[in-house]
N, C-alpha and C. Protein backbone atom coordinates (compact mmCIF):
# COMPACT_ATOMS: atom_id res chain seq x y z
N UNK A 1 3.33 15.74 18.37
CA UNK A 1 3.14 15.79 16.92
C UNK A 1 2.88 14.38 16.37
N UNK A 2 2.21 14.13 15.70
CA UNK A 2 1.94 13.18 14.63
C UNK A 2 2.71 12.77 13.59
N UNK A 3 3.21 11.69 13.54
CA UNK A 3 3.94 11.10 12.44
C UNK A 3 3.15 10.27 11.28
N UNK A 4 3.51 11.37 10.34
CA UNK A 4 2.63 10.55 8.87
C UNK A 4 2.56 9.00 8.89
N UNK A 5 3.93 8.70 9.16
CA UNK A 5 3.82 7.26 8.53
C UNK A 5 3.38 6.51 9.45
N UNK A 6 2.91 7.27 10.34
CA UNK A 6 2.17 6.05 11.40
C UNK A 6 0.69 6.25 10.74
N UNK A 7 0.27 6.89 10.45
CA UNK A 7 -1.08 6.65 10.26
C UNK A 7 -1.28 6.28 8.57
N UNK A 8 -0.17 6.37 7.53
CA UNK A 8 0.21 5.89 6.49
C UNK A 8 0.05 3.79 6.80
N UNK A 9 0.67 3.76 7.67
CA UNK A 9 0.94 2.17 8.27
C UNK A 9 -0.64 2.21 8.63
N UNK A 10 -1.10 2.76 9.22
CA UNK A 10 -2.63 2.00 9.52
C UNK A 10 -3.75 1.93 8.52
N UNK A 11 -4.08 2.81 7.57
CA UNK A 11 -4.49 3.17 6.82
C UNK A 11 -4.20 1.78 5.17
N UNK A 12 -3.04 1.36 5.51
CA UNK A 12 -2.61 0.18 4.67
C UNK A 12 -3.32 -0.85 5.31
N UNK A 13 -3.78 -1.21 6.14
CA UNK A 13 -4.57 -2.31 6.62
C UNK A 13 -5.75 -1.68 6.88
N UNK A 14 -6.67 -0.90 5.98
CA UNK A 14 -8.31 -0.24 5.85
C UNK A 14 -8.49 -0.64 4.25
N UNK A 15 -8.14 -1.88 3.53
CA UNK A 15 -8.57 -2.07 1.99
C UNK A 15 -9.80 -3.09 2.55
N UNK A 16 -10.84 -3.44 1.23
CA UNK A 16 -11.46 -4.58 1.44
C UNK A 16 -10.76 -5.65 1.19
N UNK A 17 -9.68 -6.48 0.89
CA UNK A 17 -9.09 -7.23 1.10
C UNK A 17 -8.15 -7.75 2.27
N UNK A 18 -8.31 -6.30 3.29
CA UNK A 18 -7.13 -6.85 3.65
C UNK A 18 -7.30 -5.40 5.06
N UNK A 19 -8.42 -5.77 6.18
CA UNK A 19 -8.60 -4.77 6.54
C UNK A 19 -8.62 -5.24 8.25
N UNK A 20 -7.81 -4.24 8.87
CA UNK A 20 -8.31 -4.53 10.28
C UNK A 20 -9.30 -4.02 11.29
N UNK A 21 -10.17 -3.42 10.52
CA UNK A 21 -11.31 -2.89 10.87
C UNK A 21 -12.13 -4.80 11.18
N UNK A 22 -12.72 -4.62 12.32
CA UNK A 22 -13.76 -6.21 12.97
C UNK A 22 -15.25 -6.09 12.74
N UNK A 23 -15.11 -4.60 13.79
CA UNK A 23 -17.04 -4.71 13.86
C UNK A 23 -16.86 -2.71 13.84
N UNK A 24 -18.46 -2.53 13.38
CA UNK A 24 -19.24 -1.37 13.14
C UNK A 24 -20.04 -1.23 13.73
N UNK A 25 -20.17 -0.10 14.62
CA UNK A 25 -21.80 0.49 15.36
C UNK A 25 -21.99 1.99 14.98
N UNK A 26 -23.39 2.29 15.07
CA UNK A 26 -23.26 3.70 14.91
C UNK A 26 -25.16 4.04 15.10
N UNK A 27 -25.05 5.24 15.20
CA UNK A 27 -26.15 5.67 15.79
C UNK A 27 -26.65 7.04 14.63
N UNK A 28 -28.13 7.03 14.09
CA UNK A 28 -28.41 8.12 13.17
C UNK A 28 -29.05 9.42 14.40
N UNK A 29 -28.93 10.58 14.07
CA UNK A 29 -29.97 11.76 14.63
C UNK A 29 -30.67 12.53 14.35
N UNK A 30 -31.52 12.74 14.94
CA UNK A 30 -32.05 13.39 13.95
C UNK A 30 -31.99 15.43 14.20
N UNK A 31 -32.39 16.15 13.75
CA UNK A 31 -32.26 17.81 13.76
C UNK A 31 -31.92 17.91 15.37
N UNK A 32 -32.76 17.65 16.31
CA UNK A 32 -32.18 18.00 17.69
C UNK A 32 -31.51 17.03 18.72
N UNK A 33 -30.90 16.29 17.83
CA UNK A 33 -29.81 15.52 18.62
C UNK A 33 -30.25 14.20 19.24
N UNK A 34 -31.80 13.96 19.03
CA UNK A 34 -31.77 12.40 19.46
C UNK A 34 -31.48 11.14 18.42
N UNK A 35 -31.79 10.04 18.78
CA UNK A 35 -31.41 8.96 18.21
C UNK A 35 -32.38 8.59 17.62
N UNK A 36 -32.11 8.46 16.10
CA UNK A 36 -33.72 7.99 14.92
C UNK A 36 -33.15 6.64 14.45
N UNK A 37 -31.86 5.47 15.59
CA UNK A 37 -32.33 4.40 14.71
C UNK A 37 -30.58 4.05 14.80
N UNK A 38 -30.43 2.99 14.93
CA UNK A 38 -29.06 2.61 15.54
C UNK A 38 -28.57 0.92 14.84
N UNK A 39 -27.23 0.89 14.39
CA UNK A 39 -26.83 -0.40 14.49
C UNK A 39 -25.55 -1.11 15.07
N UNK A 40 -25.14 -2.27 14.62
CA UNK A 40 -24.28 -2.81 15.24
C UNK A 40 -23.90 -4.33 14.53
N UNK A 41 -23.19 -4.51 14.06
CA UNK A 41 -22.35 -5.38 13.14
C UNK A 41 -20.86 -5.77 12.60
N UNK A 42 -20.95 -6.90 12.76
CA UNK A 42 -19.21 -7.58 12.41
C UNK A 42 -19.36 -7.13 10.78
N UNK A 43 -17.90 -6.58 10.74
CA UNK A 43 -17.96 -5.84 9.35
C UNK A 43 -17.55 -6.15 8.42
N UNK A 44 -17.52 -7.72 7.99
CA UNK A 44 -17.74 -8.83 6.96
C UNK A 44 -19.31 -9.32 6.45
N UNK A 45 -19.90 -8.76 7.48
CA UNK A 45 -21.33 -9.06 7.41
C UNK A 45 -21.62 -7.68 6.16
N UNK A 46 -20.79 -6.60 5.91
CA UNK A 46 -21.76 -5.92 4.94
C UNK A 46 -21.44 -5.99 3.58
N UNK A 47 -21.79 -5.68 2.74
CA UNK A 47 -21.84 -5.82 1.48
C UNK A 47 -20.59 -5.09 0.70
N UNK A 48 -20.09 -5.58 0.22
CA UNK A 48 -18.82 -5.24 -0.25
C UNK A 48 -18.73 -3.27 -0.45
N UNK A 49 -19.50 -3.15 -1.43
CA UNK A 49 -19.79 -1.72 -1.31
C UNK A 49 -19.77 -0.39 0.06
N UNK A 50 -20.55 -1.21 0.96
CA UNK A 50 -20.72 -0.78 2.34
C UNK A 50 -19.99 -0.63 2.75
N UNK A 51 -18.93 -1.88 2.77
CA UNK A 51 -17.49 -2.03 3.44
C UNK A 51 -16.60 -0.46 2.83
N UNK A 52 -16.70 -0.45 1.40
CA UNK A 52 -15.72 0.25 0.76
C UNK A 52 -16.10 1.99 1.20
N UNK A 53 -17.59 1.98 1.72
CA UNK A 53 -17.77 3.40 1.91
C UNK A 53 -17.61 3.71 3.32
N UNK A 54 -17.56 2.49 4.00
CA UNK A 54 -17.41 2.72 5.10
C UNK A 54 -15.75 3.18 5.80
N UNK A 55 -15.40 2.31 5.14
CA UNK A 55 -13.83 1.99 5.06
C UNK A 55 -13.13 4.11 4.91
N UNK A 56 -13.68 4.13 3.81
CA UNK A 56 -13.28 5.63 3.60
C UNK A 56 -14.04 6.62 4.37
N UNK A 57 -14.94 6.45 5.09
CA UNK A 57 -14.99 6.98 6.20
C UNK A 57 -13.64 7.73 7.24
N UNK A 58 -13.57 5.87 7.52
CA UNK A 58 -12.04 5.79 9.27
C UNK A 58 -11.30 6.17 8.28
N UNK A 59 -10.88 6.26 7.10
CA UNK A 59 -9.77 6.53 6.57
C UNK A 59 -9.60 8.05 6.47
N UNK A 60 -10.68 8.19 6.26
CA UNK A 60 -10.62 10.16 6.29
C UNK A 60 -10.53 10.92 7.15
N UNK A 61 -10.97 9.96 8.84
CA UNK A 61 -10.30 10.40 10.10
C UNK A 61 -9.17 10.77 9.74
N UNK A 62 -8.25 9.47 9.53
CA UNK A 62 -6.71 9.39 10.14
C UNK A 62 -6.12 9.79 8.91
N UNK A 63 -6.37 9.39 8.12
CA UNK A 63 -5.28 10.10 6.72
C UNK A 63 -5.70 11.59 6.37
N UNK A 64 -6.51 12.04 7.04
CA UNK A 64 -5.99 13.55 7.02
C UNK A 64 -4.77 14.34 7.55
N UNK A 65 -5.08 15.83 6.90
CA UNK A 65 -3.22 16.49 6.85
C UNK A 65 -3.13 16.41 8.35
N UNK A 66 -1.78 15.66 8.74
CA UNK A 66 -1.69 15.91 9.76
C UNK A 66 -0.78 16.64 10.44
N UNK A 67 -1.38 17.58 11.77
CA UNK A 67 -0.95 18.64 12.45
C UNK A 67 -1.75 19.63 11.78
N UNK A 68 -2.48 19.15 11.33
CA UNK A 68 -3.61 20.27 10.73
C UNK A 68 -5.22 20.09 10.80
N UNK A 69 -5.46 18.71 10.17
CA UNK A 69 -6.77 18.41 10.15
C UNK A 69 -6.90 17.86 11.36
N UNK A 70 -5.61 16.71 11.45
CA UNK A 70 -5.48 15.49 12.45
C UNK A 70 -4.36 16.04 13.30
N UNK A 71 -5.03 16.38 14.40
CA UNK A 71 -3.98 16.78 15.80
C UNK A 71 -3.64 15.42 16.80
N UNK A 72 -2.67 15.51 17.47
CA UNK A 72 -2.51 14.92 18.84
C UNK A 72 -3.02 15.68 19.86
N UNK A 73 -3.54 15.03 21.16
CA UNK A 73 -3.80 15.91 22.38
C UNK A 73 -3.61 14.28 23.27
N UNK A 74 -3.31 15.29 24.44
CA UNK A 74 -2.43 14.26 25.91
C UNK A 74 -4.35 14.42 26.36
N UNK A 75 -4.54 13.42 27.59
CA UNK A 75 -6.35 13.22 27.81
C UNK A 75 -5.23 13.32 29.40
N UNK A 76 -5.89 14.10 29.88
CA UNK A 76 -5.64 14.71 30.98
C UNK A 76 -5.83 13.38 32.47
N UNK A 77 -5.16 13.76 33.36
CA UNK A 77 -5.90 12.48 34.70
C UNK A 77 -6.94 13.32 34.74
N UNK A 78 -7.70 14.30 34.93
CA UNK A 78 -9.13 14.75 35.48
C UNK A 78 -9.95 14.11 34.16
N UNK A 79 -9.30 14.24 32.80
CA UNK A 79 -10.36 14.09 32.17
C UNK A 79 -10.97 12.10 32.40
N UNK A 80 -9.83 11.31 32.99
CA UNK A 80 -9.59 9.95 32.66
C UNK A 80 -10.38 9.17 34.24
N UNK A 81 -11.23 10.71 35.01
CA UNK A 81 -12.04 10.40 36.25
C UNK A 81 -12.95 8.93 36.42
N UNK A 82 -12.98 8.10 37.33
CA UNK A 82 -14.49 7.23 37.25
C UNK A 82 -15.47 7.70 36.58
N UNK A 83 -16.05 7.28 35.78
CA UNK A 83 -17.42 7.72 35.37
C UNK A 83 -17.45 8.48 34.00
N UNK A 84 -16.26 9.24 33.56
CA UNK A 84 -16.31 10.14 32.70
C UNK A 84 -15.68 9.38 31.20
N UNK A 85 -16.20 9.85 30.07
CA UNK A 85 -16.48 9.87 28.86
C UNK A 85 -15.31 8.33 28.79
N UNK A 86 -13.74 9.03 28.93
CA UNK A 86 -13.05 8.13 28.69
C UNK A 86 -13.06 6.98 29.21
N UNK A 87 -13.47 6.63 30.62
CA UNK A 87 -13.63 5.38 31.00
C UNK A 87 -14.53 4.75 30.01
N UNK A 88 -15.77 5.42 29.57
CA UNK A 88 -16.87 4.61 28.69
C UNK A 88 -15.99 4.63 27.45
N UNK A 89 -15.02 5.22 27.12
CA UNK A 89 -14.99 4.36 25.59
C UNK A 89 -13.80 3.47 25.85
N UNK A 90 -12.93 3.14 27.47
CA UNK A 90 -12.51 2.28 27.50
C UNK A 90 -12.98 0.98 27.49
N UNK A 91 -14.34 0.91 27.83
CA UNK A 91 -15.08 -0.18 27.87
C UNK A 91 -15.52 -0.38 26.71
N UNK A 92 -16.16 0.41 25.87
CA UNK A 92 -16.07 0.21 24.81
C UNK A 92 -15.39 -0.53 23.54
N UNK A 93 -13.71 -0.30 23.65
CA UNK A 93 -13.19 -0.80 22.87
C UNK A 93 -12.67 -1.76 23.89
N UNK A 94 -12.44 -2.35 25.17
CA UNK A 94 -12.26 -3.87 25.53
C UNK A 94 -13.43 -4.26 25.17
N UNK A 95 -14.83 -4.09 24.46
CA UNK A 95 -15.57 -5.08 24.65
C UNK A 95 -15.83 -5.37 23.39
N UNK A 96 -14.89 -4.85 22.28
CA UNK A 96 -14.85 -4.88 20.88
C UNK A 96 -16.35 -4.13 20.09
N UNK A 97 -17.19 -2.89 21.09
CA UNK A 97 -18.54 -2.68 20.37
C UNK A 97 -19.35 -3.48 20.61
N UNK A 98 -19.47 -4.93 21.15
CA UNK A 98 -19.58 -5.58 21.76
C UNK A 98 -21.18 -5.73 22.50
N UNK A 99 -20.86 -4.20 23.45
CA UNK A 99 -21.78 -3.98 24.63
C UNK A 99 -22.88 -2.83 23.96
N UNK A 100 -24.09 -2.94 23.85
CA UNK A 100 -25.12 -2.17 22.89
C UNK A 100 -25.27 -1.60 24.24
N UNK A 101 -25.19 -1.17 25.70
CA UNK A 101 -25.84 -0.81 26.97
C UNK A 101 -24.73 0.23 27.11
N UNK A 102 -23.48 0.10 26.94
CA UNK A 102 -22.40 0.82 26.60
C UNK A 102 -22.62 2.25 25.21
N UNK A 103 -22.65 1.32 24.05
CA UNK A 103 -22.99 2.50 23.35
C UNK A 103 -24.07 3.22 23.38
N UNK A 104 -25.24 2.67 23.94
CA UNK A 104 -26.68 3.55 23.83
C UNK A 104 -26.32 5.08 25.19
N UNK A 105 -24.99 4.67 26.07
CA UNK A 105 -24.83 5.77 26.56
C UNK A 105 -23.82 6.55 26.63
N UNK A 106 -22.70 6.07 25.07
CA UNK A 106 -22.05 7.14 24.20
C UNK A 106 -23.34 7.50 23.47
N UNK A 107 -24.32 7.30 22.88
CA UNK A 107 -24.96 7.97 22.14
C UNK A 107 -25.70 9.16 22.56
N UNK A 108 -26.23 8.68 23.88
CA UNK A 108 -27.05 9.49 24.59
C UNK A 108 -26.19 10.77 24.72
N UNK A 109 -25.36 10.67 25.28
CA UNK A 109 -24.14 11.42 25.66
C UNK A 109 -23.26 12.81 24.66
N UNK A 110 -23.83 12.02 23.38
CA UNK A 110 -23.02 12.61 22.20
C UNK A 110 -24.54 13.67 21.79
N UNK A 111 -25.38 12.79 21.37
CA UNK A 111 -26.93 13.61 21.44
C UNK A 111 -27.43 15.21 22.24
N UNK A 112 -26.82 14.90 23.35
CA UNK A 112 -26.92 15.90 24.39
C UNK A 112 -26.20 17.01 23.96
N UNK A 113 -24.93 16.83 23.55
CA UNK A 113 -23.80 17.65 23.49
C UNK A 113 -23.78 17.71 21.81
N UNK A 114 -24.01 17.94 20.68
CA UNK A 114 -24.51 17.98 19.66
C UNK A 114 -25.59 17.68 18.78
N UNK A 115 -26.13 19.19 18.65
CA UNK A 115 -27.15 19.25 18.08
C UNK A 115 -27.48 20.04 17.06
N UNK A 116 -26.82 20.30 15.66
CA UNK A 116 -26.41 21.22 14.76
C UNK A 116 -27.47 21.67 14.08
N UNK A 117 -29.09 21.32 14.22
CA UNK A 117 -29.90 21.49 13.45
C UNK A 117 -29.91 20.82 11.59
N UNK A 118 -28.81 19.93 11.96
CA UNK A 118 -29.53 18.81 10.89
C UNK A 118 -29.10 17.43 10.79
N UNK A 119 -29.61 16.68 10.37
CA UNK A 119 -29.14 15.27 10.85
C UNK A 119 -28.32 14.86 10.85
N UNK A 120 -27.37 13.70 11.57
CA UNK A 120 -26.15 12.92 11.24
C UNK A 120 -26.26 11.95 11.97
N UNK A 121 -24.54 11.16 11.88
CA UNK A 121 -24.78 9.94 11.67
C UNK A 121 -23.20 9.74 13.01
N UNK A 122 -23.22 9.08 13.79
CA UNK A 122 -21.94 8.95 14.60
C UNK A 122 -21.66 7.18 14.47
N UNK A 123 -20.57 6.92 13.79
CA UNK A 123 -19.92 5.82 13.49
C UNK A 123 -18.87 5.60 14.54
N UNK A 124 -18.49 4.09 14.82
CA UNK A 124 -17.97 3.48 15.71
C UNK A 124 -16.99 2.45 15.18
N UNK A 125 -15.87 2.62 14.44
CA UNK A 125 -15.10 1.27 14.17
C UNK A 125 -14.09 0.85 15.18
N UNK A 126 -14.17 -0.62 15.23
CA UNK A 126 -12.92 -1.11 16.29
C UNK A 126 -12.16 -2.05 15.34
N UNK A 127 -10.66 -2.44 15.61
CA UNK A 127 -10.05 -2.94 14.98
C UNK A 127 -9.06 -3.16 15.78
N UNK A 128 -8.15 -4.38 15.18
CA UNK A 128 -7.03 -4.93 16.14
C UNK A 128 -5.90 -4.80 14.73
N UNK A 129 -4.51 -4.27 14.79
CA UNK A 129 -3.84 -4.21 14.28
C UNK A 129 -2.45 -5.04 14.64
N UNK A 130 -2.03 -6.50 14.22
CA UNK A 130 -0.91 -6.86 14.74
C UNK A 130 0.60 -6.16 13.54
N UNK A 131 0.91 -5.13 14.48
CA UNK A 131 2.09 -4.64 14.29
C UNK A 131 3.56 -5.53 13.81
N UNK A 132 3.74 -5.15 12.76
CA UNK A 132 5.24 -6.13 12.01
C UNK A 132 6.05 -5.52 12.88
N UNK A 133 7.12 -6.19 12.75
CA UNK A 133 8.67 -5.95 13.52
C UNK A 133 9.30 -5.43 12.09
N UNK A 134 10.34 -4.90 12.28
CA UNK A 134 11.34 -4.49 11.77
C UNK A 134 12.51 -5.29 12.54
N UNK A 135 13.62 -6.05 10.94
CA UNK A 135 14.31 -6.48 11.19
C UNK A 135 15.85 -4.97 11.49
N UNK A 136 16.74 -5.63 11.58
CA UNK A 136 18.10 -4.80 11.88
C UNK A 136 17.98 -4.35 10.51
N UNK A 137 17.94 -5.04 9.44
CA UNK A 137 18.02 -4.53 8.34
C UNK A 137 17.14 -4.13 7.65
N UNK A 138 15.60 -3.30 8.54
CA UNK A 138 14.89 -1.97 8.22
C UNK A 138 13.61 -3.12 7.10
N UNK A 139 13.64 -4.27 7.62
CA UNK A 139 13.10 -5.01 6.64
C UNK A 139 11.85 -5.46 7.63
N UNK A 140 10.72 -5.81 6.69
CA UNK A 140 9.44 -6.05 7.58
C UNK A 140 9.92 -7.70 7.67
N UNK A 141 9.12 -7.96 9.29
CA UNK A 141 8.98 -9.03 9.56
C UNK A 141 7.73 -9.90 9.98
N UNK A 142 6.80 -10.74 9.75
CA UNK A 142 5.66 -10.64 10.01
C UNK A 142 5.71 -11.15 10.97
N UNK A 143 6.11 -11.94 12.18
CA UNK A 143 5.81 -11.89 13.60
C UNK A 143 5.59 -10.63 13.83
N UNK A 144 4.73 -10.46 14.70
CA UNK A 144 4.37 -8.73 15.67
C UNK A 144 4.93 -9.13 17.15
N UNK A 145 4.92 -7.59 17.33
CA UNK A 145 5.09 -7.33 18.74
C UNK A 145 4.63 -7.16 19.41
N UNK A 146 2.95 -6.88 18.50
CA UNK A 146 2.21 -5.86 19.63
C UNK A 146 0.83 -6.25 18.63
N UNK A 147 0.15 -6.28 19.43
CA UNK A 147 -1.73 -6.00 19.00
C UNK A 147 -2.07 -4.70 19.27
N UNK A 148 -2.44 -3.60 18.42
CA UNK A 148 -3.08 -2.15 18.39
C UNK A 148 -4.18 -2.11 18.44
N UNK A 149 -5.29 -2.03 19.50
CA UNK A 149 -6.62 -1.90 19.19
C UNK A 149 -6.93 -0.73 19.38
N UNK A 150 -8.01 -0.53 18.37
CA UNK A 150 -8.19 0.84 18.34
C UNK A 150 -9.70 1.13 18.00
N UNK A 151 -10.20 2.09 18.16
CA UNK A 151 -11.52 2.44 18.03
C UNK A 151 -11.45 4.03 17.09
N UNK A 152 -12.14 3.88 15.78
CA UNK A 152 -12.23 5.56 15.22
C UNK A 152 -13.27 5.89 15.18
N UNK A 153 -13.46 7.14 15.78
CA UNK A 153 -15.22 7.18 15.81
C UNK A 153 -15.43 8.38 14.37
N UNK A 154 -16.11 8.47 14.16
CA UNK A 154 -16.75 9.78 13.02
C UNK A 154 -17.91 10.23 13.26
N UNK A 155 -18.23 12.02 13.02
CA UNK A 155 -19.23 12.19 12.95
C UNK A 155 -19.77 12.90 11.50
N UNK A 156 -20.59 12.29 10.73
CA UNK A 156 -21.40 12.71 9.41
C UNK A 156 -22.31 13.51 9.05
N UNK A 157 -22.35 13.97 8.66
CA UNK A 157 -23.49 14.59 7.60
C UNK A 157 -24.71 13.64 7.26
N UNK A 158 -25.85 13.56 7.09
CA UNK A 158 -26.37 12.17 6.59
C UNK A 158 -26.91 13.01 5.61
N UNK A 159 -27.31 11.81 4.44
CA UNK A 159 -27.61 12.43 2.99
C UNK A 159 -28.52 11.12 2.95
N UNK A 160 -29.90 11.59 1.95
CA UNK A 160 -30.78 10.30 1.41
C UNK A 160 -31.54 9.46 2.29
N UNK A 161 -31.05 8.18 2.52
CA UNK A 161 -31.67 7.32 3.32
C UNK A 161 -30.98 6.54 4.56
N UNK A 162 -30.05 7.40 5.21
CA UNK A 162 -28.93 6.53 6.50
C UNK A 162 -28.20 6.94 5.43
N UNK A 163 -27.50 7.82 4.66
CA UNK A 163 -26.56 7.69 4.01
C UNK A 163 -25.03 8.67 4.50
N UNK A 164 -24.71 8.29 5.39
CA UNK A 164 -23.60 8.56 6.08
C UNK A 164 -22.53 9.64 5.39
N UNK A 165 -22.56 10.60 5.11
CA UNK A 165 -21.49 11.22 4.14
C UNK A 165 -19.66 11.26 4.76
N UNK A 166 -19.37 12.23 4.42
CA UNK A 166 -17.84 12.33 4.59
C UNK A 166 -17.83 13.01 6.32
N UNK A 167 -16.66 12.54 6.79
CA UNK A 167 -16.95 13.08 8.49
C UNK A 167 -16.69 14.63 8.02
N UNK A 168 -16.68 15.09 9.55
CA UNK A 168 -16.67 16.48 9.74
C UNK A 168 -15.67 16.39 11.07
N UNK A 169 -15.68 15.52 11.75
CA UNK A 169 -15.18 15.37 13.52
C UNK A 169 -15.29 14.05 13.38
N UNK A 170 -14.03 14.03 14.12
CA UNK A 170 -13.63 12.39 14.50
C UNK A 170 -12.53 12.30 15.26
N UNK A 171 -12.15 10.72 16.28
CA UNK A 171 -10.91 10.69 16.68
C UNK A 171 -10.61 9.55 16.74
N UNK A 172 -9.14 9.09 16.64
CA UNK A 172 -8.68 7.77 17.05
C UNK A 172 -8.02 7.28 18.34
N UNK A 173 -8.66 6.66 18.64
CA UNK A 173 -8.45 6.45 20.35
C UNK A 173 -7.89 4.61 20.56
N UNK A 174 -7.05 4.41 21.37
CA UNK A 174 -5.62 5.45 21.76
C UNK A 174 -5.01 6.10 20.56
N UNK A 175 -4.15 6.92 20.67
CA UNK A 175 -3.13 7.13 19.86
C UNK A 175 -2.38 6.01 18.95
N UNK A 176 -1.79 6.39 17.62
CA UNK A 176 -0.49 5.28 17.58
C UNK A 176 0.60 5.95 17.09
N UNK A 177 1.42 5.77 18.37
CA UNK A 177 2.98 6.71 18.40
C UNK A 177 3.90 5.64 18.51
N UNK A 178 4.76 5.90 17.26
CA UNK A 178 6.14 5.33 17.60
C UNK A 178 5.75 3.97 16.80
N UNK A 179 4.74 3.65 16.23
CA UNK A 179 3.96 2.12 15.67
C UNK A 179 3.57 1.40 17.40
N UNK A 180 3.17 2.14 17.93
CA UNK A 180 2.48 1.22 19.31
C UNK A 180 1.52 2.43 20.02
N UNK A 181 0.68 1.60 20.89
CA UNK A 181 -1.04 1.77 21.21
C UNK A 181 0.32 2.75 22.51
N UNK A 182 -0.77 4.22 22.50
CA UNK A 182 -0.41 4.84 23.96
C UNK A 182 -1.81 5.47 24.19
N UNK A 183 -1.93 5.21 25.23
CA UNK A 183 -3.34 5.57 25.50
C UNK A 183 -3.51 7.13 26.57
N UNK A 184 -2.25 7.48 26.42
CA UNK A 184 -1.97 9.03 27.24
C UNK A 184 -2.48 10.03 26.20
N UNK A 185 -3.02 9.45 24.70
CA UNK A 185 -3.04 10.69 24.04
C UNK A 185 -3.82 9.70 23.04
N UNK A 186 -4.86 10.82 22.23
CA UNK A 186 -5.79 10.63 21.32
C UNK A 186 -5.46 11.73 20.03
N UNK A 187 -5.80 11.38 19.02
CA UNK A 187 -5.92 12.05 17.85
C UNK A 187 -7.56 12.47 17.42
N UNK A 188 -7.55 14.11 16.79
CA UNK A 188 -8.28 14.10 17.28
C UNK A 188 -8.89 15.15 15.76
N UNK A 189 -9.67 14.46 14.59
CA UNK A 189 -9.97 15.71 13.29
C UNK A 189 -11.34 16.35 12.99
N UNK A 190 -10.64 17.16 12.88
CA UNK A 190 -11.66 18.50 12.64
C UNK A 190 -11.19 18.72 10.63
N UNK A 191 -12.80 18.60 9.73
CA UNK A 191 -12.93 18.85 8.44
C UNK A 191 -12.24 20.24 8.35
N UNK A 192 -13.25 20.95 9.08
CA UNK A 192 -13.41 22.62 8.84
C UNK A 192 -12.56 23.09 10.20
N UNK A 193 -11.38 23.51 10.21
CA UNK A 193 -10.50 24.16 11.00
C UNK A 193 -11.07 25.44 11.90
N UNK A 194 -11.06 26.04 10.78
CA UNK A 194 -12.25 27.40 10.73
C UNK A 194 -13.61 26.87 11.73
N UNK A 195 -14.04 26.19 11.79
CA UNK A 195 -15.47 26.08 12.95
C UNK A 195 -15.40 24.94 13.71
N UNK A 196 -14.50 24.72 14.29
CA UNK A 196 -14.18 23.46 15.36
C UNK A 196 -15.68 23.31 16.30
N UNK A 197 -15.52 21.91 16.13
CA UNK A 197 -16.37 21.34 16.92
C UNK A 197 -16.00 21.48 18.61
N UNK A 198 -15.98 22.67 19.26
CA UNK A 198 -15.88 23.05 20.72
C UNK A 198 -16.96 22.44 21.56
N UNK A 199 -18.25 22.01 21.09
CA UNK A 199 -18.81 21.43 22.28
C UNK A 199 -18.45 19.69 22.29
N UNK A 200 -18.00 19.33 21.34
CA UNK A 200 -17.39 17.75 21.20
C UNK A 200 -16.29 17.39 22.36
N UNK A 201 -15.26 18.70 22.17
CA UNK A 201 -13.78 18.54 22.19
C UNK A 201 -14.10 19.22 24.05
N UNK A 202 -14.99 19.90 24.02
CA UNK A 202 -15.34 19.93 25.76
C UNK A 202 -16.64 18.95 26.38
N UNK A 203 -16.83 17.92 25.30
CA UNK A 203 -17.45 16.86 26.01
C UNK A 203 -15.94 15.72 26.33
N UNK A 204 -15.08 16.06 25.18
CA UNK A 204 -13.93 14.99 25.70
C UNK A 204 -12.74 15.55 26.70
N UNK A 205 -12.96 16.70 27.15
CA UNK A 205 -12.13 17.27 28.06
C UNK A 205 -10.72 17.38 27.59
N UNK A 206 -10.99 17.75 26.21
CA UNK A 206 -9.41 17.98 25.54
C UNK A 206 -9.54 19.77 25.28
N UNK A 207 -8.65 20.45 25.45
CA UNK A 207 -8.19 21.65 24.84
C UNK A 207 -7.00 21.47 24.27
N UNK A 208 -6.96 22.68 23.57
CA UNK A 208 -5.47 22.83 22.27
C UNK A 208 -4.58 23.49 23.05
């Protein structure tokens, strides 16, 4: 199960002032699932606005109802094989988005396996979160204990011109349980409950 206030705590560090979101990639598609056009950027580089729509994006991953919108699921050892999905987005987020040779084959990958007959947009944020301590006396401390990196991916609707709408499917990878990174388990949201994204969630080798 998911604990609100963990994703309450992350979600407090997604403002434009004050955000641990680093860098942005993401890939547009078009009606049958290929790629019409791709980027990749440190996410100070965009325009304040950008930031703020972007921002509410990852936020609408994880601050959804959770145990409802936003599930936990354990990522299996078969699913965590050489070669398979999860190794690539382990590389992924050690290389901070980093590696464009990396994502062009999450994209490919995602392309294949969704194709809804109308366009969208698959977003990529990475971020490093240094975790406060709690003193004995339940009081924040700003030394950390821990660096949280994390990667939220989304997938959109596109509207207009690249205009990324509200997700539909998304997950945050690793987990954050307990206020620390476990990478035995991913979170994992679905907009519409009612029409789950099943060919996503059997490209990531998760069942419910």
């Amino acid at each position: 199960m998911i604990d609100r206030n963990d994703m309450l705590e992350l979600t407090r560090r997604m403002t434009l002032t004050r955000s641990s979101v680093g860098r942005i990639a993401g890939a547009y598609f078009d009606e049958e699932g290929y790629v019409d056009g791709t980027f990749n950027t440190h996410f100070l580089k965009l325009s304040a606005p950008e930031r703020g729509r972007h921002l509410q994006i990852a936020k609408n991953v994880i601050f959804s109802e959770t145990n409802v919108h936003l599930k936990d699921y354990r990522i299996s050892k078969d699913a965590r094989k050489p070669g398979g999905l999860w190794q690539l987005l382990d590389g992924i987020k050690e290389c901070g988005l980093k590696n464009d040779a990396l994502l062009d084959v999450l994209y490919e990958t995602i392309g294949e396996a969704h194709h809804p007959g109308s366009s969208y947009a698959f977003l990529a944020f990475h971020g490093c979160y240094d975790v406060p301590r709690k003193g004995t006396d339940h009081e924040w401390i700003e030394d950390s204990e821990e660096v949280y990196e994390y990667l939220i991916c989304a997938l959109c609707p596109l509207s207009g011109d690249y205009e990324a709408g509200s997700p539909e499917f998304g997950f945050l990878y690793p987990a954050f349980r307990g206020r620390s990174s476990d990478e035995r388990y991913t979170n994992i949201f679905e907009k519409n409950t009612q029409q789950p994204h099943t060919e996503l969630m059997r490209l990531l080798c998760l069942h419910s």
